[in-house]
C-alpha atoms as a PDB file:
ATOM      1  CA  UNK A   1       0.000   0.000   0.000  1.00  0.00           C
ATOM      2  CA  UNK A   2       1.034   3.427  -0.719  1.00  0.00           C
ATOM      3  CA  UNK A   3       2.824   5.634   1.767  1.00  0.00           C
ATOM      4  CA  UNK A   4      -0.580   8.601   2.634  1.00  0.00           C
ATOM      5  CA  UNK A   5       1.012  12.249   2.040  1.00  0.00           C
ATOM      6  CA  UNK A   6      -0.074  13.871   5.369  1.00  0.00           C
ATOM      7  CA  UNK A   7       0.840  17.364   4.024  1.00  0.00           C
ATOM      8  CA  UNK A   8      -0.907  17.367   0.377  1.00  0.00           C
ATOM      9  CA  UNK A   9      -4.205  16.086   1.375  1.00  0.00           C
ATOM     10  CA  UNK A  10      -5.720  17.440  -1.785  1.00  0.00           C
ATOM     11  CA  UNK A  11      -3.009  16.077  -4.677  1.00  0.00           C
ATOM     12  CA  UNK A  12      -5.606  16.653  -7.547  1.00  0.00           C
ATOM     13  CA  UNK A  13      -7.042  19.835  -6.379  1.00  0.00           C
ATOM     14  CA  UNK A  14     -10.714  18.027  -6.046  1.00  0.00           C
ATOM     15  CA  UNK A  15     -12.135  20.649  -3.736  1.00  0.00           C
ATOM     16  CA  UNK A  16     -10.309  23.817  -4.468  1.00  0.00           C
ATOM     17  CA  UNK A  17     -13.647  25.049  -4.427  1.00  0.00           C
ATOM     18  CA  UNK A  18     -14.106  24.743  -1.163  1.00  0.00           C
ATOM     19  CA  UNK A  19     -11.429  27.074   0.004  1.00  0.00           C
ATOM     20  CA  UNK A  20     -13.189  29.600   2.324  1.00  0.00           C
ATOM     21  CA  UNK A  21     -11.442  32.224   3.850  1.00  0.00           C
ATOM     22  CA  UNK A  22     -12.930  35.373   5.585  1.00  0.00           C
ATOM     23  CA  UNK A  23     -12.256  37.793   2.696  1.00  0.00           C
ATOM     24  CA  UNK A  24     -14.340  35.787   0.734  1.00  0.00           C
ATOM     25  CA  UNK A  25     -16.866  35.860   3.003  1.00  0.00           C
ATOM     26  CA  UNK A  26     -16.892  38.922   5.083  1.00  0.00           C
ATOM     27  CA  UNK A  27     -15.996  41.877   3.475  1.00  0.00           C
ATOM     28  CA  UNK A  28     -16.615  45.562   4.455  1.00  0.00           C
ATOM     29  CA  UNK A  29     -17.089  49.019   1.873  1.00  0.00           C
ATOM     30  CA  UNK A  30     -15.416  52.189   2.472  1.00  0.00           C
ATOM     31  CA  UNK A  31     -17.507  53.918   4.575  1.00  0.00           C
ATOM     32  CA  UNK A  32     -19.123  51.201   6.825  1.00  0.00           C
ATOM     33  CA  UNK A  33     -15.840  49.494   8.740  1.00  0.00           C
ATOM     34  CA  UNK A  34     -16.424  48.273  12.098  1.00  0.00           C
ATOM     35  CA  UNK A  35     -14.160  49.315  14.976  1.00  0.00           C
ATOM     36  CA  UNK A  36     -10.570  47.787  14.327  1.00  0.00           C
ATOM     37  CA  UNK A  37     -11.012  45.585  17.571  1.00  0.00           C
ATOM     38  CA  UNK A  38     -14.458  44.029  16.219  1.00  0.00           C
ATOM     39  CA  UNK A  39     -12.765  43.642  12.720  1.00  0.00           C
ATOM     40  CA  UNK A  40      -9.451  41.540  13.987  1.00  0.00           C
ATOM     41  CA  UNK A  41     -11.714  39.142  16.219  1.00  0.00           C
ATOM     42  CA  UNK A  42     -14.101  38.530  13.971  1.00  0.00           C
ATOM     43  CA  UNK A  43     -11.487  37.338  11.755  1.00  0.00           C
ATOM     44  CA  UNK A  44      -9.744  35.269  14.537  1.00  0.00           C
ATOM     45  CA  UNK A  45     -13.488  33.715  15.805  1.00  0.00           C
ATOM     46  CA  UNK A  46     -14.384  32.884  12.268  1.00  0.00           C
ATOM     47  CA  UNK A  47     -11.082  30.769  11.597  1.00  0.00           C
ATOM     48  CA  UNK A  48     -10.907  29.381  14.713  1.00  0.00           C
ATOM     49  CA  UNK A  49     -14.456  28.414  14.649  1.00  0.00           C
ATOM     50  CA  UNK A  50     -14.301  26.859  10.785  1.00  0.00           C
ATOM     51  CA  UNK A  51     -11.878  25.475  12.208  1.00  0.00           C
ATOM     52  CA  UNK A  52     -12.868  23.559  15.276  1.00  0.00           C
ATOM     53  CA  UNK A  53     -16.225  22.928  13.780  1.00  0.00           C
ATOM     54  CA  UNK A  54     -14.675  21.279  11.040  1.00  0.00           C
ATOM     55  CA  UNK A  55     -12.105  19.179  13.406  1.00  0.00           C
ATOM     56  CA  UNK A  56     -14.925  18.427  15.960  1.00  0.00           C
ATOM     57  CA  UNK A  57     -17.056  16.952  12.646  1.00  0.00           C
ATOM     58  CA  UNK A  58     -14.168  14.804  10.710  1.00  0.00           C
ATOM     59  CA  UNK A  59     -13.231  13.383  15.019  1.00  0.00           C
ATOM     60  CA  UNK A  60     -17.170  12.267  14.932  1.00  0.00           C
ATOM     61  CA  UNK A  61     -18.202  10.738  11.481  1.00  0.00           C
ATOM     62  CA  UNK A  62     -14.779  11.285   9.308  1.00  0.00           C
ATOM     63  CA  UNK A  63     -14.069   7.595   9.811  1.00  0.00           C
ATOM     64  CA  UNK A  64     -17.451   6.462   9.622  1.00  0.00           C
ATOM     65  CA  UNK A  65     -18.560   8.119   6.707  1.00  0.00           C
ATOM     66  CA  UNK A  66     -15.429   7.317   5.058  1.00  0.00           C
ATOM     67  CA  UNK A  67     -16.099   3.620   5.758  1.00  0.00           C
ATOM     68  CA  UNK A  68     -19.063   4.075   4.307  1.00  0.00           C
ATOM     69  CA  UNK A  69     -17.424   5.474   0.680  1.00  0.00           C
ATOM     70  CA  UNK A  70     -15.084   2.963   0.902  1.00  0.00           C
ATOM     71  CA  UNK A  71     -17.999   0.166   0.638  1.00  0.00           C
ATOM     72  CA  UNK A  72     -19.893   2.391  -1.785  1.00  0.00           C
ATOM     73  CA  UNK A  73     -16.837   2.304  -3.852  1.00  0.00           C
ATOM     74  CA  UNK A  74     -16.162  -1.757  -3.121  1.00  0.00           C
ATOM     75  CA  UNK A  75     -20.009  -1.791  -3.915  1.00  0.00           C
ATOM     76  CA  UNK A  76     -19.268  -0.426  -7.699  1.00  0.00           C
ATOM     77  CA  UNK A  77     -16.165  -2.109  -8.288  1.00  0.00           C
ATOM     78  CA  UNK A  78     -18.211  -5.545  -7.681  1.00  0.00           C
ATOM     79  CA  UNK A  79     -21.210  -4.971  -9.647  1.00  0.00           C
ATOM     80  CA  UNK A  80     -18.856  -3.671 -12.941  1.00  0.00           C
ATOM     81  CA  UNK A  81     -17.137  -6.639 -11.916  1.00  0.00           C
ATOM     82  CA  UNK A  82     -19.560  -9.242 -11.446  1.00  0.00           C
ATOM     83  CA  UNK A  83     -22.367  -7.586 -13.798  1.00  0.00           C
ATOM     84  CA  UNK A  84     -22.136  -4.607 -15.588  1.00  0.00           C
ATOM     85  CA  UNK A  85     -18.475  -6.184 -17.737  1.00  0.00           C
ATOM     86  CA  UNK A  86     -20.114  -9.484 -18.422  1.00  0.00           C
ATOM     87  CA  UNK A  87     -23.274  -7.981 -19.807  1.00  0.00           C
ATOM     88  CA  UNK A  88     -21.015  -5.534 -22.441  1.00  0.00           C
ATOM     89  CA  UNK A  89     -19.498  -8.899 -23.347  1.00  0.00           C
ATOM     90  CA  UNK A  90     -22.671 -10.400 -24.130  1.00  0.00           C
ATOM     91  CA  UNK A  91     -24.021  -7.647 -25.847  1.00  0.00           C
ATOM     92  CA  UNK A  92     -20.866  -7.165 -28.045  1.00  0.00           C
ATOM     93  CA  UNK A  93     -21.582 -10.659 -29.067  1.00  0.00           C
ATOM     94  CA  UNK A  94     -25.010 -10.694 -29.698  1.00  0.00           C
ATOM     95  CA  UNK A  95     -24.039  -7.227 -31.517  1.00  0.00           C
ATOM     96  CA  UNK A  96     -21.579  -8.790 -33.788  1.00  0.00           C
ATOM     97  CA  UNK A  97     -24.088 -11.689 -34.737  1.00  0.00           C
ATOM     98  CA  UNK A  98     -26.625  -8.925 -35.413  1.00  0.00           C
ATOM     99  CA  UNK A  99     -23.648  -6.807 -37.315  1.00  0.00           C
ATOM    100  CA  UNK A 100     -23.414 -10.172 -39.922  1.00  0.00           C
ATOM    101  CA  UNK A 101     -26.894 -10.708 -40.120  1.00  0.00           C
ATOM    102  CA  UNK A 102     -27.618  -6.778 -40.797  1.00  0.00           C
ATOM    103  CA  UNK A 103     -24.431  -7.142 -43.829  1.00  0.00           C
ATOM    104  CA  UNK A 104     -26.300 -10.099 -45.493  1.00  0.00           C
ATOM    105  CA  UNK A 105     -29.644  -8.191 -45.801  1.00  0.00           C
ATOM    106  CA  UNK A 106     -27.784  -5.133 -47.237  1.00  0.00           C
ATOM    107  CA  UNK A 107     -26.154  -7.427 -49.682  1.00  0.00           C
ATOM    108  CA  UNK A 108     -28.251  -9.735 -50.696  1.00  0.00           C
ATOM    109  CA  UNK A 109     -31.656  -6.873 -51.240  1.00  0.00           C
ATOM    110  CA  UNK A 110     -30.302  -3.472 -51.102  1.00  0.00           C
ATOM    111  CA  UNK A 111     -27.096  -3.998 -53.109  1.00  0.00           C
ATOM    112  CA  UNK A 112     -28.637  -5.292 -56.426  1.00  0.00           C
ATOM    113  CA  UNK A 113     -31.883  -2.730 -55.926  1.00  0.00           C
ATOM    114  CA  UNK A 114     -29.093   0.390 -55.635  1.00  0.00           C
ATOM    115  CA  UNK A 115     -27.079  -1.203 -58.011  1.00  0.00           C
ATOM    116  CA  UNK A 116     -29.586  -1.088 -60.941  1.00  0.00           C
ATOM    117  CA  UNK A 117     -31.201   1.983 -59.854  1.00  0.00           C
ATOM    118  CA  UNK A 118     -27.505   3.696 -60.007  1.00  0.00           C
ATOM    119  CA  UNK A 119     -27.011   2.610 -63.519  1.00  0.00           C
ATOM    120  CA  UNK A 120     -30.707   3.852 -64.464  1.00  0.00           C
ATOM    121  CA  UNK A 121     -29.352   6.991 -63.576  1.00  0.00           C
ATOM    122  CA  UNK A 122     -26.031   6.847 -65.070  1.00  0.00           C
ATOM    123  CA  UNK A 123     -27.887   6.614 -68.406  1.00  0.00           C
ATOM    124  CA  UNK A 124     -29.321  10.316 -67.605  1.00  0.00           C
ATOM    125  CA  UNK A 125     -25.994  11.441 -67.149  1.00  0.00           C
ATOM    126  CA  UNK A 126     -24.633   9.836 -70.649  1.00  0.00           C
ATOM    127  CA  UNK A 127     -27.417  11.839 -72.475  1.00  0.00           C
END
């Protein structure tokens, strides 16, 4: 099993959307600024609490819910397994039978029928 990168936790960038910080969510106009004091601990309460909520939330259900993906995921892998693959292979080769049959019709009727219809035409073109 792979060494886990406990630094990079986001190697593909899967949720950059989800980084929040307080500019993006507080912001105030010229003209309407709270007092400095409000301003600074507001910032400090919001990270700290996004924070700690967030820590207090992955402690409680991170391992559950990720055991929880993980059979989702195990769930998948066995029905593509066990169904989903064997069924393309049948229909491929029910397709393939239906591919020859489909080449026969088109030869045997359509070919001769476009065939002498094309050189009805090709008389047109001669006169």
């Amino acid at each position: 099993m792979a060494e886990i990168d406990l630094v990079n936790r986001d190697p593909n960038n899967i949720n950059d959307h989800l980084k929040v910080t307080f500019e993006d969510v507080l912001a105030e106009p010229e003209g309407n600024h709270a007092m400095d004091c409000v301003w600074s601990n507001s910032y400090k309460c919001f990270n700290c609490c996004k924070k700690l909520c967030y820590t207090l939330m992955t402690l409680c259900c991170g391992i559950c819910i990720a055991a929880g993906w993980g059979c989702e995921f195990a769930y998948i892998a066995f029905v593509h397994i066990w169904y989903v693959t064997p069924c393309f292979k049948c229909l491929e080769l029910n397709c393939g039978c239906m591919q020859k049959l489909w080449g026969m019709i088109v030869h045997c009727y359509y070919d001769p029928i476009f065939e002498a219809c094309g050189l009805c035409f090709s008389a047109f073109k001669k006169g």
